[in-house]
Protein backbone atom coordinates (compact mmCIF):
# COMPACT_ATOMS: atom_id res chain seq x y z
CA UNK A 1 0.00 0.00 0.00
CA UNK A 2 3.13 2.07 -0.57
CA UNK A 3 2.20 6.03 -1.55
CA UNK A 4 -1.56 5.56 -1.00
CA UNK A 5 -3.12 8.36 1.27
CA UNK A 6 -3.37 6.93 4.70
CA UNK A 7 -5.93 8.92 5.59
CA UNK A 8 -7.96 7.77 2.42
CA UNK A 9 -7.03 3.90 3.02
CA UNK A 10 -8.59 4.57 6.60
CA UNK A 11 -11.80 5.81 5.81
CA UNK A 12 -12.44 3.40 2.36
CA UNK A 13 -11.62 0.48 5.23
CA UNK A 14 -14.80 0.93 7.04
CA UNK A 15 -17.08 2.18 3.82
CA UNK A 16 -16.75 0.18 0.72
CA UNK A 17 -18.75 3.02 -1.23
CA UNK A 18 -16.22 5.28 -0.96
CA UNK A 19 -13.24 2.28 -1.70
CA UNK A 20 -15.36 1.66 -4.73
CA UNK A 21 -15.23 5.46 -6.05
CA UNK A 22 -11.79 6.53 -4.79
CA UNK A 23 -9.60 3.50 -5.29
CA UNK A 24 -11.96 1.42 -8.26
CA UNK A 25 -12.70 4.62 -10.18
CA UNK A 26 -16.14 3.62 -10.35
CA UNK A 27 -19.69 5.96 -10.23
CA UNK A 28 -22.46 4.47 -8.02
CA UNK A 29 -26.13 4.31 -8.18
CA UNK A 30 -28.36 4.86 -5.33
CA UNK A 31 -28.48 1.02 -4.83
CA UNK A 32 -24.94 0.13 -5.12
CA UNK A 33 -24.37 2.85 -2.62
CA UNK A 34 -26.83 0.88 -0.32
CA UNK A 35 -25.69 -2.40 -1.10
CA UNK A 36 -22.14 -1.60 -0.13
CA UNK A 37 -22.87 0.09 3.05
CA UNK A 38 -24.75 -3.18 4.07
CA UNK A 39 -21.38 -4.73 4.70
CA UNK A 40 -19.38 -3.40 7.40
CA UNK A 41 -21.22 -4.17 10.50
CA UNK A 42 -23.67 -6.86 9.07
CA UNK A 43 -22.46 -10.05 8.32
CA UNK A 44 -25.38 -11.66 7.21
CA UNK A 45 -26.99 -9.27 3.54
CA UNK A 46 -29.60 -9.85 1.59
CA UNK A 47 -30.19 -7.53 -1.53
CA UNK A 48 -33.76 -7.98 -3.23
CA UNK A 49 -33.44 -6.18 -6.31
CA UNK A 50 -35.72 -6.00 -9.53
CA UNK A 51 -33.49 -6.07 -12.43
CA UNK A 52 -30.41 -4.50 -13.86
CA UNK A 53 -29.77 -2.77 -10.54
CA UNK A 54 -25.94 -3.17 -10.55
CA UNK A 55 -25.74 -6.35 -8.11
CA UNK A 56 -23.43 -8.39 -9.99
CA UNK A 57 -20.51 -5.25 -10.46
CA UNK A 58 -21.39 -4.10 -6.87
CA UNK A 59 -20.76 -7.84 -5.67
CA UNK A 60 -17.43 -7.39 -8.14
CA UNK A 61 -16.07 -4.89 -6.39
CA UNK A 62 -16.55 -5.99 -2.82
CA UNK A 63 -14.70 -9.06 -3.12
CA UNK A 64 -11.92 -6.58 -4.36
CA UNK A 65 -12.37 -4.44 -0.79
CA UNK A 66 -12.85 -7.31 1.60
CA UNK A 67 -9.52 -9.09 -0.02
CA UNK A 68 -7.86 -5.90 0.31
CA UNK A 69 -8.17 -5.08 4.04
CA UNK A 70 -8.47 -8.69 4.24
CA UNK A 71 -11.75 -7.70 6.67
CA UNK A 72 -12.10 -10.45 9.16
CA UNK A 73 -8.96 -11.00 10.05
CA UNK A 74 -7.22 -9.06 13.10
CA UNK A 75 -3.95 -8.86 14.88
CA UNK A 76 -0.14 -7.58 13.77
CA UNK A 77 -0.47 -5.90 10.34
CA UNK A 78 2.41 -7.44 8.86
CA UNK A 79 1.21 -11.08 10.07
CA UNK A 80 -2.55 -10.10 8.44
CA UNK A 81 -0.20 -9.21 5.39
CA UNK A 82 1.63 -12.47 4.89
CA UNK A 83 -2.05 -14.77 6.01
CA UNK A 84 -3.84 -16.43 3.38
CA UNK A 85 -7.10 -14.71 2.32
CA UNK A 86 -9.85 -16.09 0.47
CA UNK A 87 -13.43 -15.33 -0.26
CA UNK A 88 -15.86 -16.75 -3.02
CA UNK A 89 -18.73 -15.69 -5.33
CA UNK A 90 -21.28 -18.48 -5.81
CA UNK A 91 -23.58 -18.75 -8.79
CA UNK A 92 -26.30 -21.32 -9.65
CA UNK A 93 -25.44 -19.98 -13.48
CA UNK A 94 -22.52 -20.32 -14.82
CA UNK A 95 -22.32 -17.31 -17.31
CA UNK A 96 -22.75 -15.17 -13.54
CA UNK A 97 -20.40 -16.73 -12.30
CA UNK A 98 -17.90 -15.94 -15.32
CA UNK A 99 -19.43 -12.33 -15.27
CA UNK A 100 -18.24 -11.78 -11.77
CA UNK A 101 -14.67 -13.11 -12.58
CA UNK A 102 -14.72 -10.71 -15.15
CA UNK A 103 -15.71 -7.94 -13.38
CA UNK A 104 -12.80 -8.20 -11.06
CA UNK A 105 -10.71 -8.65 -13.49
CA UNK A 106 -12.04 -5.42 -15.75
CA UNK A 107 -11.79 -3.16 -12.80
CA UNK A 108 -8.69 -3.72 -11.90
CA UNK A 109 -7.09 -3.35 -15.24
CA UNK A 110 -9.11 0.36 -15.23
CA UNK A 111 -10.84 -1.78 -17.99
CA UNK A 112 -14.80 -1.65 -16.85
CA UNK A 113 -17.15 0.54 -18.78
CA UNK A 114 -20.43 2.12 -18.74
CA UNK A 115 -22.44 4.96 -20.06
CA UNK A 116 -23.63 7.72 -17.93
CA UNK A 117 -25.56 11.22 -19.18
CA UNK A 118 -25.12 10.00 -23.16
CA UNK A 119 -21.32 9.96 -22.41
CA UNK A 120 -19.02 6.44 -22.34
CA UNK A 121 -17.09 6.21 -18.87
CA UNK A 122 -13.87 3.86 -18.26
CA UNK A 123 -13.12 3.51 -14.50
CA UNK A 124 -9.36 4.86 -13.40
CA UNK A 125 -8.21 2.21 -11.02
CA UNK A 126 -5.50 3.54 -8.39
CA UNK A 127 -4.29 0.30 -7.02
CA UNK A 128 -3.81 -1.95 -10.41
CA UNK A 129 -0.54 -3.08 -8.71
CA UNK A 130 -2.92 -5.68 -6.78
CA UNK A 131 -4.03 -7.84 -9.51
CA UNK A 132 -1.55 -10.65 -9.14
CA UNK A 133 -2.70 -13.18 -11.72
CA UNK A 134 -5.81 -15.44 -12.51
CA UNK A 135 -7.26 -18.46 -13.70
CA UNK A 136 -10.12 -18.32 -15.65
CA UNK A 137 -10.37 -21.81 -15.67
CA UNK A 138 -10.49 -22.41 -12.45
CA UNK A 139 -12.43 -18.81 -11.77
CA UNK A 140 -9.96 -17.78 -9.46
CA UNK A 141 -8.36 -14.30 -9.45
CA UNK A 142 -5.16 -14.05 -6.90
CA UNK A 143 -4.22 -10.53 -5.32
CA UNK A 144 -0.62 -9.06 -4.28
CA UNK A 145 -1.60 -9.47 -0.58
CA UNK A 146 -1.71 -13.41 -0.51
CA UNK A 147 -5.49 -13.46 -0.82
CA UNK A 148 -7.63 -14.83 -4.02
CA UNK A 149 -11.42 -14.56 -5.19
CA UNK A 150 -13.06 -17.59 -6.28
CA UNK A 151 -16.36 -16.98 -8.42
CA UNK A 152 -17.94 -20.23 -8.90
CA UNK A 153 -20.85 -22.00 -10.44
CA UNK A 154 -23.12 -24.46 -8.59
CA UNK A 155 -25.38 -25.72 -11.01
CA UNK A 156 -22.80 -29.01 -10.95
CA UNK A 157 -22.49 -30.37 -7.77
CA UNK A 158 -25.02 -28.48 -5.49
CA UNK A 159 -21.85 -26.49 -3.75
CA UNK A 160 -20.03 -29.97 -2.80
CA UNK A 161 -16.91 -28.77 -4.37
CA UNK A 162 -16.62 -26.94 -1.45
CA UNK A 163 -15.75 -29.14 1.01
CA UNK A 164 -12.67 -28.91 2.48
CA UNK A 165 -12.39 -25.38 1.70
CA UNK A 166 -12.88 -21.66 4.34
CA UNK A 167 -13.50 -18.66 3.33
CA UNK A 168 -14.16 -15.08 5.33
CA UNK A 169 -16.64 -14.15 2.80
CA UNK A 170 -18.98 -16.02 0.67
CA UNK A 171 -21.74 -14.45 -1.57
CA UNK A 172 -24.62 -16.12 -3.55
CA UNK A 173 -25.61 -13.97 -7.00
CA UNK A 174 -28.95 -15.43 -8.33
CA UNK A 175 -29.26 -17.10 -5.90
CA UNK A 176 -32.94 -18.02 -6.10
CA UNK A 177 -31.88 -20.36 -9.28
CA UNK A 178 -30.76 -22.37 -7.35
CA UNK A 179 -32.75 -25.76 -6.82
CA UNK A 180 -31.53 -26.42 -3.36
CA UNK A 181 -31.17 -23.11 -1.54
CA UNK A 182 -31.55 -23.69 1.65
CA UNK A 183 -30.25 -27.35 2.04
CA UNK A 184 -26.93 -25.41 0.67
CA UNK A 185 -27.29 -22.54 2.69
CA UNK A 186 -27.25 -24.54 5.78
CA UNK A 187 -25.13 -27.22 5.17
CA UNK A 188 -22.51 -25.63 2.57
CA UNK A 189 -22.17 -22.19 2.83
CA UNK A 190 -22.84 -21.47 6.42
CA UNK A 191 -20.14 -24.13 7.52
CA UNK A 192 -17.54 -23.13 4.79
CA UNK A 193 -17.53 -19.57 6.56
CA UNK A 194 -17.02 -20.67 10.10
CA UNK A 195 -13.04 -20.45 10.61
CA UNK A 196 -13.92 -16.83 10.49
CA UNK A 197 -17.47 -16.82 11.43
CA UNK A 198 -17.59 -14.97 7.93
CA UNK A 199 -19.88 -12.94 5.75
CA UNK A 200 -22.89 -14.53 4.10
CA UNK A 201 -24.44 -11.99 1.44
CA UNK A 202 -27.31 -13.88 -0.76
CA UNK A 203 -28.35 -11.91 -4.06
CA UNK A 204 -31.06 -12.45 -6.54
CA UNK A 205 -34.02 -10.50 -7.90
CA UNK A 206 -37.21 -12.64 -7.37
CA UNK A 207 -38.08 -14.96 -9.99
CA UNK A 208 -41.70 -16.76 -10.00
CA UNK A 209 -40.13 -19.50 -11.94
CA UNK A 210 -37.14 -19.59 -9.63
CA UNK A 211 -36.36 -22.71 -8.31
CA UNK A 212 -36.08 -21.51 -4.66
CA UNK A 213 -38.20 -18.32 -5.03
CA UNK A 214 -40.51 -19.90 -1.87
CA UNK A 215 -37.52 -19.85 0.43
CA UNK A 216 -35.99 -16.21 -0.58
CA UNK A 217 -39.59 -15.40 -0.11
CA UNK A 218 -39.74 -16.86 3.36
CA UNK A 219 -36.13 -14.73 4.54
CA UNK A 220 -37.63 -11.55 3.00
CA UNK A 221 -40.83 -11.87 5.03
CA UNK A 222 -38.54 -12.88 8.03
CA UNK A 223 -36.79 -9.45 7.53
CA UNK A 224 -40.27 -7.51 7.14
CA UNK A 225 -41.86 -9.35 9.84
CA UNK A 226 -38.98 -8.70 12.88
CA UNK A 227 -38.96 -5.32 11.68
CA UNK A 228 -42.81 -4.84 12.33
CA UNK A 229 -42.55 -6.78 15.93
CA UNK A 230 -39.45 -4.40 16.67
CA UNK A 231 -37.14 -6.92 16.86
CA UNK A 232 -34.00 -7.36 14.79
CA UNK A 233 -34.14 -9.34 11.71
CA UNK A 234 -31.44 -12.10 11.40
CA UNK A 235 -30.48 -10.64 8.05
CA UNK A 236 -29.56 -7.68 6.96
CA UNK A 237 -32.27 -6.49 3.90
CA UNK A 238 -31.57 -3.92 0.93
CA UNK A 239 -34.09 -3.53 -2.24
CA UNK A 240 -32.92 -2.15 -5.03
CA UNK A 241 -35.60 -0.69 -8.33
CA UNK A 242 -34.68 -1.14 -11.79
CA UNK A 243 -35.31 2.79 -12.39
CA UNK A 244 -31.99 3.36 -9.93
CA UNK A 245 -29.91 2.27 -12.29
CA UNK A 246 -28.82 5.92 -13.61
CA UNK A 247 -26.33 3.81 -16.29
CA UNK A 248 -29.14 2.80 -18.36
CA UNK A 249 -30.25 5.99 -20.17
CA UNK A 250 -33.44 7.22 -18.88
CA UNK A 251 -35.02 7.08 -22.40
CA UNK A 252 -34.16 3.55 -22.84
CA UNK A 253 -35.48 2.33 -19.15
CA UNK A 254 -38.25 4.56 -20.15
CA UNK A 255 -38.74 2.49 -23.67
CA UNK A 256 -38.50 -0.80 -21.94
CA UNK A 257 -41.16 -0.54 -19.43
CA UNK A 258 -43.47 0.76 -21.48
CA UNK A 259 -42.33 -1.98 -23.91
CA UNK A 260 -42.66 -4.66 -20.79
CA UNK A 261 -45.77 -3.55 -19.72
CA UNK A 262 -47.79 -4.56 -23.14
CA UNK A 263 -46.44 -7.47 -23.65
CA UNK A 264 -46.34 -8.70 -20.39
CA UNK A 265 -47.96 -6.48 -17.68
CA UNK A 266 -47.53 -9.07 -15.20
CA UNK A 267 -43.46 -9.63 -14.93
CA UNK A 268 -43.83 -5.26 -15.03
CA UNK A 269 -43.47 -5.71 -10.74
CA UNK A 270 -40.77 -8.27 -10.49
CA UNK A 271 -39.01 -7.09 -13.22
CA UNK A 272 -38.98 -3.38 -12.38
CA UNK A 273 -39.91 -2.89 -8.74
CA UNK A 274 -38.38 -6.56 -7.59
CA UNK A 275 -41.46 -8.11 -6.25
CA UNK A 276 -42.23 -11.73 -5.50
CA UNK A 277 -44.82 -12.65 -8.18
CA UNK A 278 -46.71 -16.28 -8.41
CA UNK A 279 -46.37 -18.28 -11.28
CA UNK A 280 -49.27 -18.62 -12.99
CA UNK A 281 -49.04 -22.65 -13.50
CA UNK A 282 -48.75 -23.02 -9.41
CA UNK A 283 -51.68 -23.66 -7.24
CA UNK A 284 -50.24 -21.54 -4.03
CA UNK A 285 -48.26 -18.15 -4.35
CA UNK A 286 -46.06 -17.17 -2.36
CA UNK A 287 -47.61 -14.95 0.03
CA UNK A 288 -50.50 -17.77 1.17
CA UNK A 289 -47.44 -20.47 1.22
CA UNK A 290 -45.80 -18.26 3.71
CA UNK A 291 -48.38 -17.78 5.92
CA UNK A 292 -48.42 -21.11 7.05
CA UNK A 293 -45.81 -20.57 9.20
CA UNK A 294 -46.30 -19.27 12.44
CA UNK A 295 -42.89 -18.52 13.68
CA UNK A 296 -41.32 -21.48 15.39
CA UNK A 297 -38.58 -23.98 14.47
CA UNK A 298 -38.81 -26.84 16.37
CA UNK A 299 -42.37 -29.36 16.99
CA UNK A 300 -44.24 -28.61 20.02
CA UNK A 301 -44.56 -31.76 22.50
CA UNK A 302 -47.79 -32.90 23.11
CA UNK A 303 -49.62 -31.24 26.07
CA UNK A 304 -52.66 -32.16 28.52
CA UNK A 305 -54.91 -29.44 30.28
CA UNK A 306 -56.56 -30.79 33.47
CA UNK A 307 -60.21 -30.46 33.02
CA UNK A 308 -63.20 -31.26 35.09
CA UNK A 309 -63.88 -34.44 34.05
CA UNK A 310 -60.62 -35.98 33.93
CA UNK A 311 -59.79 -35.92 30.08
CA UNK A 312 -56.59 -34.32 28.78
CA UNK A 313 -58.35 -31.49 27.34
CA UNK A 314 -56.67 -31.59 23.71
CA UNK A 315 -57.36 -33.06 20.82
CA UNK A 316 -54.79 -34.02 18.17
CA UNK A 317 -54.71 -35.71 14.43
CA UNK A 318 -52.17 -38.04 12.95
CA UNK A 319 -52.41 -37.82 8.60
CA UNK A 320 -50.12 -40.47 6.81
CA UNK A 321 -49.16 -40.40 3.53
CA UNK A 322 -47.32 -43.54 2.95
CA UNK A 323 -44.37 -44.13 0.95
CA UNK A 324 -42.77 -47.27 0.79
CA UNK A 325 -40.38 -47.60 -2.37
CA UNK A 326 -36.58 -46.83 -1.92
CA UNK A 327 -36.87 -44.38 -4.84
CA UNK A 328 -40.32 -42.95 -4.65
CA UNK A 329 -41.82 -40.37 -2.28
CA UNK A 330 -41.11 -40.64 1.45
CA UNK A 331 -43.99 -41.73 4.03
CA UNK A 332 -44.92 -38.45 5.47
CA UNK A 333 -46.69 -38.52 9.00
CA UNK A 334 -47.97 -34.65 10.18
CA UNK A 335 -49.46 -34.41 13.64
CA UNK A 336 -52.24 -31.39 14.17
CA UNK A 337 -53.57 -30.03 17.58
CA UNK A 338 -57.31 -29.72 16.59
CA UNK A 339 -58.36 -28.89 20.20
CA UNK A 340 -59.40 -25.87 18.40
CA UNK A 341 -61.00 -25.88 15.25
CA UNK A 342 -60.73 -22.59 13.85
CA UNK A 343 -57.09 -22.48 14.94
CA UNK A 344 -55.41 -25.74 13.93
CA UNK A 345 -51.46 -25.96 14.40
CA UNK A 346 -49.18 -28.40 12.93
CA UNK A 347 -46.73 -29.53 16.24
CA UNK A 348 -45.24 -32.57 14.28
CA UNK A 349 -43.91 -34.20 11.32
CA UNK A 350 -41.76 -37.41 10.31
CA UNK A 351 -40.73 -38.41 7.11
CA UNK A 352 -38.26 -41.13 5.36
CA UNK A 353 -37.77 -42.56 2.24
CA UNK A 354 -38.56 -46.20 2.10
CA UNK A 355 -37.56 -47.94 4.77
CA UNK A 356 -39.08 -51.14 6.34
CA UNK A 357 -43.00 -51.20 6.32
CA UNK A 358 -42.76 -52.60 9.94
CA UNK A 359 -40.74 -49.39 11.11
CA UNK A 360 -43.35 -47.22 9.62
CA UNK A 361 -46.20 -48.82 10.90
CA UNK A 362 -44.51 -49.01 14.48
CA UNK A 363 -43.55 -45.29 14.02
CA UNK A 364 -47.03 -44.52 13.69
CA UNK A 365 -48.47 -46.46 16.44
CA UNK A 366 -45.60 -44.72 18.63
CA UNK A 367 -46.86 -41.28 17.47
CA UNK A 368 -50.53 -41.95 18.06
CA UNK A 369 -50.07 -42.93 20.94
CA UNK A 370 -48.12 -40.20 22.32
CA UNK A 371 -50.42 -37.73 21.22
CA UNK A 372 -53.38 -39.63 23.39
CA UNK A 373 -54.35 -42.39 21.35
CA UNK A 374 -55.82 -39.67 18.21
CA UNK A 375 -57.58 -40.58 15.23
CA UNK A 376 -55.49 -41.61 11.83
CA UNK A 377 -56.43 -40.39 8.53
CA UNK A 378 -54.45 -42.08 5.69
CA UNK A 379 -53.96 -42.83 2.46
CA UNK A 380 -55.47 -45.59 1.05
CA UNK A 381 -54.93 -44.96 -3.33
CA UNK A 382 -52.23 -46.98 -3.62
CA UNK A 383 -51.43 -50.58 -2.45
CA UNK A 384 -49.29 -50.15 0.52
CA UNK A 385 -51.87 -47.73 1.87
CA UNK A 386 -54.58 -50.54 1.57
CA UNK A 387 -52.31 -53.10 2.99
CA UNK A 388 -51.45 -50.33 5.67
CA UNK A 389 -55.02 -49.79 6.74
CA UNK A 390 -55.52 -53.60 7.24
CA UNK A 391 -52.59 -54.09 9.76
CA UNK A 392 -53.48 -50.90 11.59
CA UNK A 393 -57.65 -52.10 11.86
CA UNK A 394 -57.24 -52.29 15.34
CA UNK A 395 -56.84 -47.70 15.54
CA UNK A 396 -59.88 -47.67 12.39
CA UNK A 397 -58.15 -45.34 10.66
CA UNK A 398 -60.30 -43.02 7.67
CA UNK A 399 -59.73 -43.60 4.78
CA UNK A 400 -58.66 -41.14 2.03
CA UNK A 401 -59.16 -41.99 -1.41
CA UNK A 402 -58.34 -40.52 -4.57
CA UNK A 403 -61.82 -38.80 -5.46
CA UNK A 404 -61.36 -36.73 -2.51
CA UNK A 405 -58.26 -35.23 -3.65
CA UNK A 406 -60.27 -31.73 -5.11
CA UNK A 407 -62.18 -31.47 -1.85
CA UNK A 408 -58.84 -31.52 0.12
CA UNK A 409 -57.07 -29.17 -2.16
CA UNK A 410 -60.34 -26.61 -1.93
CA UNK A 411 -60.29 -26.73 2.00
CA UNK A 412 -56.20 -26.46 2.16
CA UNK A 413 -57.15 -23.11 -0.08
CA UNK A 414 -59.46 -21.73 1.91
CA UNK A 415 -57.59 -22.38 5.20
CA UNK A 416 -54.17 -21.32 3.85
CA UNK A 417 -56.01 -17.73 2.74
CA UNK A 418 -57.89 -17.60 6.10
CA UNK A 419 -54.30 -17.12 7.47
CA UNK A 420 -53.96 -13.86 5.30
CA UNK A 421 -56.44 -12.34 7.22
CA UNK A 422 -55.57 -9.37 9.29
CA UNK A 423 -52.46 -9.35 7.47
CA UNK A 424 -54.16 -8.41 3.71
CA UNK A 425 -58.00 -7.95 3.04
CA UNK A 426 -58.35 -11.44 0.86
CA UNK A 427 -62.00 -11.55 1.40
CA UNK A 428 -64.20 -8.39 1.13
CA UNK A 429 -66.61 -10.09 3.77
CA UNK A 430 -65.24 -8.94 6.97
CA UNK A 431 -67.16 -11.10 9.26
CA UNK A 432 -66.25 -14.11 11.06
CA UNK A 433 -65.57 -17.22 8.78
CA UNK A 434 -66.64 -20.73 8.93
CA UNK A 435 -63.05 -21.15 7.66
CA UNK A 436 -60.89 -22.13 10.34
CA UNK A 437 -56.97 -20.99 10.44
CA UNK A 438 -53.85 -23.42 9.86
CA UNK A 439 -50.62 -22.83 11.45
CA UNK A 440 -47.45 -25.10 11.61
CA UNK A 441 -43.55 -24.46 12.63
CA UNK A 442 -41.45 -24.29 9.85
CA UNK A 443 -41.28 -27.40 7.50
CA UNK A 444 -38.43 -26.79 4.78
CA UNK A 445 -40.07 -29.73 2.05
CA UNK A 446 -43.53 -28.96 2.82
CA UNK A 447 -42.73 -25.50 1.68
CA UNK A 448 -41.17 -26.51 -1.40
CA UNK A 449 -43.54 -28.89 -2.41
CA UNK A 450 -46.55 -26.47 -1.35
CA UNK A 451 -44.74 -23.69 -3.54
CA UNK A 452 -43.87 -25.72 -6.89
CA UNK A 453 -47.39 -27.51 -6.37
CA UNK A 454 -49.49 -28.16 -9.68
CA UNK A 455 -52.41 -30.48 -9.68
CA UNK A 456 -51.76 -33.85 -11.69
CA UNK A 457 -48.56 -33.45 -12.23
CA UNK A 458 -46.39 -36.76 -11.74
CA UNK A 459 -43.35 -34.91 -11.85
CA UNK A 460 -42.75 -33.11 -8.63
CA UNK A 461 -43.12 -34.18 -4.96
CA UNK A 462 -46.64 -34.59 -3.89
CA UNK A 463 -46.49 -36.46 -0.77
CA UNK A 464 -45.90 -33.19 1.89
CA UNK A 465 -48.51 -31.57 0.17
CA UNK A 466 -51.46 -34.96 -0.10
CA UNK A 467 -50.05 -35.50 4.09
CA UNK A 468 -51.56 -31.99 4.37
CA UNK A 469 -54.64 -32.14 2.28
CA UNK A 470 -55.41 -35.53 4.26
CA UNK A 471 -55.58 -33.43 7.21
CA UNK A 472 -57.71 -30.43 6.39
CA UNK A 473 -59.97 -32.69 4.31
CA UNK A 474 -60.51 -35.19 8.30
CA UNK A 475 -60.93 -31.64 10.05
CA UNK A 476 -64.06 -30.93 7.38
CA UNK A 477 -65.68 -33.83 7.06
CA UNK A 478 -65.12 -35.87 10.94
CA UNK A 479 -63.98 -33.03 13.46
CA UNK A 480 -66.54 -30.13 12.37
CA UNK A 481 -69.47 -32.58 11.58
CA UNK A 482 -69.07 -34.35 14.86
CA UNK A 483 -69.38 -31.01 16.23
CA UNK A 484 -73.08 -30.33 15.05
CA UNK A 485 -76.20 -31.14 17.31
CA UNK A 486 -78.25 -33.26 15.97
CA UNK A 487 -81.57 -32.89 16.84
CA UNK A 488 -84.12 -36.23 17.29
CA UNK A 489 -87.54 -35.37 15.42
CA UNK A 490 -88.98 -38.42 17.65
CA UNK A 491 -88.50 -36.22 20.34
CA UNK A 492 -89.94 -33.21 18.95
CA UNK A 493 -93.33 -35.11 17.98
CA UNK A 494 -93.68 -36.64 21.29
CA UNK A 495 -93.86 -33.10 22.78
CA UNK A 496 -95.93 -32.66 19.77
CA UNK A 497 -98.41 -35.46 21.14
CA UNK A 498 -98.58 -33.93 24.95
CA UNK A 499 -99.42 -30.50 23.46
């Protein structure tokens, strides 16, 4: 850092903005300005952006700050000098990945260009002198300070070429392409940052046909939602509009929305504004899928209320969906407390794939039990279901069958939007509804499967959803009927008689 300004290198260390315009060369929008000021004292960033906001050249250039203060590390300067550094840009698509790599590479080399008020722009970079080499194969770019940037793609492996490996830093572009966000979130990105309990920044504009636009969904409503209570959100959220982007001419952005909006006025929010949109080919969007969830992480054990005459005051409901083949859907088991009706709650769920028919069928009895010896409601369309239902007589278990599959999916409908109320006006009709409410603690496949859900199709995952159905479809047609008085007409014509 020989014959920098000291005084400059001291305040671009604590605000990559100003690292990005003194030392890059580069001119900001309003959302890269944001986006980079999201880093210093937050290690976990998300940026929800509609498109062409600037995320992938704003991600670009922070991998060049955080390698260059090496941020993270602490102790004697020249030790922090001579340490190995490394950070990493993830990608579910590869050309994003490569566009990242050659970002860094473009700014560096005073290389990167844009246009700005109908004039061309080429950034001035003042510290060239710390490119050190790269590897495009490889996507690696290595800096004078013994620290590298890895931007990688992985639509391959699902992130397991990361094993092995730490970095202080590791950010996700697009990351709602991928298919298994939050299985690689936990398990591969998390725990590949904790050597220096590191940065996690995830990036992506929402995409309805995005394989993992449910769970970015789900950690954007997390964000909204601790900010209403008061409390602080887990991550650290900045949104970002396509009309920010001051390097697209404004008669051109201009052009292209009106353009956008006739031929397709319904991408004209997520495309331009960055809002979560549902696909039109998918029964539940993403707003009713998330309000399903009612806050907790772990099940809740079963519990018993002393009453007056003795009972234990709760009721419960075990729905099966069985699944018995090594490579076919898993047996799902959800268990409901349907004490009260128009406030059911999901407080357990088991699932595995194949797996002995005995162990099922004992893992059943095991749960019914537990929660007080409740009714079973199970599947009975396929084979193992039928042969299920005979070795379980002895509990009489109700049977679901395959013609009531539209009057399940109508009830889960109606109960799912019930949740909405209070929170948005779904129904014009503000009384009371004979619609109950359905709550559960978070369940990572039943949200999947509930958010890439289309009816009759063989290809995706059904059985979280069909466990689900089985339930709401017992609450309509046992819990709520055995509810209603019956009144005898014999009785009423003997009084009849006396009169």
């Amino acid at each position: 850092m020989m014959g920098l300004d000291q005084a400059m290198l001291a305040v671009a260390e604590e605000d990559p903005a100003f690292f990005a315009i003194y030392f890059l060369g580069l001119h900001l929008n309003p959302f890269n300005i944001r986006a980079f000021k999201s880093l210093p004292h937050n290690k976990q960033v998300m940026w929800v952006t509609a498109n062409q906001c600037g995320k992938t050249v704003t991600i670009s250039a922070s991998h060049i700050w955080f390698n260059f203060y090496k941020k993270g590390f602490s102790g004697d300067p020249e030790l922090i000098e001579q340490a190995r550094y490394e950070t990493l840009n993830l990608s579910p698509i590869s050309r994003q990945a490569t566009e990242a790599f050659r970002y860094i590479d473009e700014i560096l080399h005073s290389k990167f260009s844009w246009e700005e008020n109908g004039k061309r722009f080429i950034n001035k970079c003042r510290i060239g002198w710390f490119f050190e080499g790269s590897n495009e194969t490889m996507g690696r770019v290595d800096f004078a300070n013994s620290s590298s940037c890895s931007c990688l793609s992985t639509s391959a492996d699902q992130g397991a070429g990361l094993a092995g490996k730490q970095f202080a830093v590791i950010s996700y572009d697009e990351c709602v392409q991928s298919h298994h966000l939050e299985d690689e979130l936990g398990a591969r990105i998390f725990s590949r940052t904790a050597k220096y309990a590191g940065w996690v920044i995830l990036i992506s504009t929402p995409d309805d046909m995005g394989k993992s636009q449910q769970y970015w969904y789900h950690l954007y409503s997390s964000v909204l939602e601790a900010k209403a209570a008061g409390e602080k959100p887990e991550w650290f959220l900045v949104t970002g509009l396509y009309d920010e982007n001051i390097f697209i001419p404004e008669e051109k952005r201009t052009e292209f929305k009106e353009r956008l909006k006739k031929l397709s006025p319904a991408k004209y929010a997520q495309v331009v504004e960055g809002k979560f949109l549902a696909a039109a080919d998918r029964m539940f969007p993403p707003e009713v899928v998330e309000s399903l969830w009612n806050g907790k992480r772990e099940p809740t054990e079963p519990k018993t209320i002393a009453t007056d005459d003795g009972t234990a005051g709760r009721s419960y409901l075990l729905s099966i969906d069985w699944g018995v083949a090594d490579g076919g859907d898993e047996t799902v088991m959800l268990l409901a407390d349907v004490t009260d009706l128009g406030n059911v709650e999901i407080v357990k769920a088991y699932a595995k794939q194949g797996g002995d028919p005995t162990e099922l069928m004992a893992m059943a009895t095991y749960l019914r039990m537990e929660y007080f010896d409740c009714p079973i409601v199970m599947d009975v369309t396929e084979m193992g279901g039928t042969i299920f239902k005979k070795m379980m007589s002895s509990f009489k278990p109700v049977s679901f069958g395959q013609g009531n599959k539209q009057d399940a999916l109508f009830f889960l409908q109606l109960m799912l939007r019930e949740n909405l109320r209070g929170v948005k006006k779904q129904l014009t009709n503000e009384k009371k509804s004979d619609t109950g409410k359905l709550k559960s603690y978070h369940l990572p496949k039943l949200e999947r499967q509930l958010a890439t859900y289309k009816l009759d199709d063989k290809k995706i995952k059904q059985d979280w959803v069909m466990a689900l159905c089985m339930l709401v479809w017992y609450i309509e047609k046992y819990s709520k009927m055995s509810k209603i008085k019956v009144f005898n007409l014999n009785n009423f014509y003997k009084s009849s008689k006396q009169l």
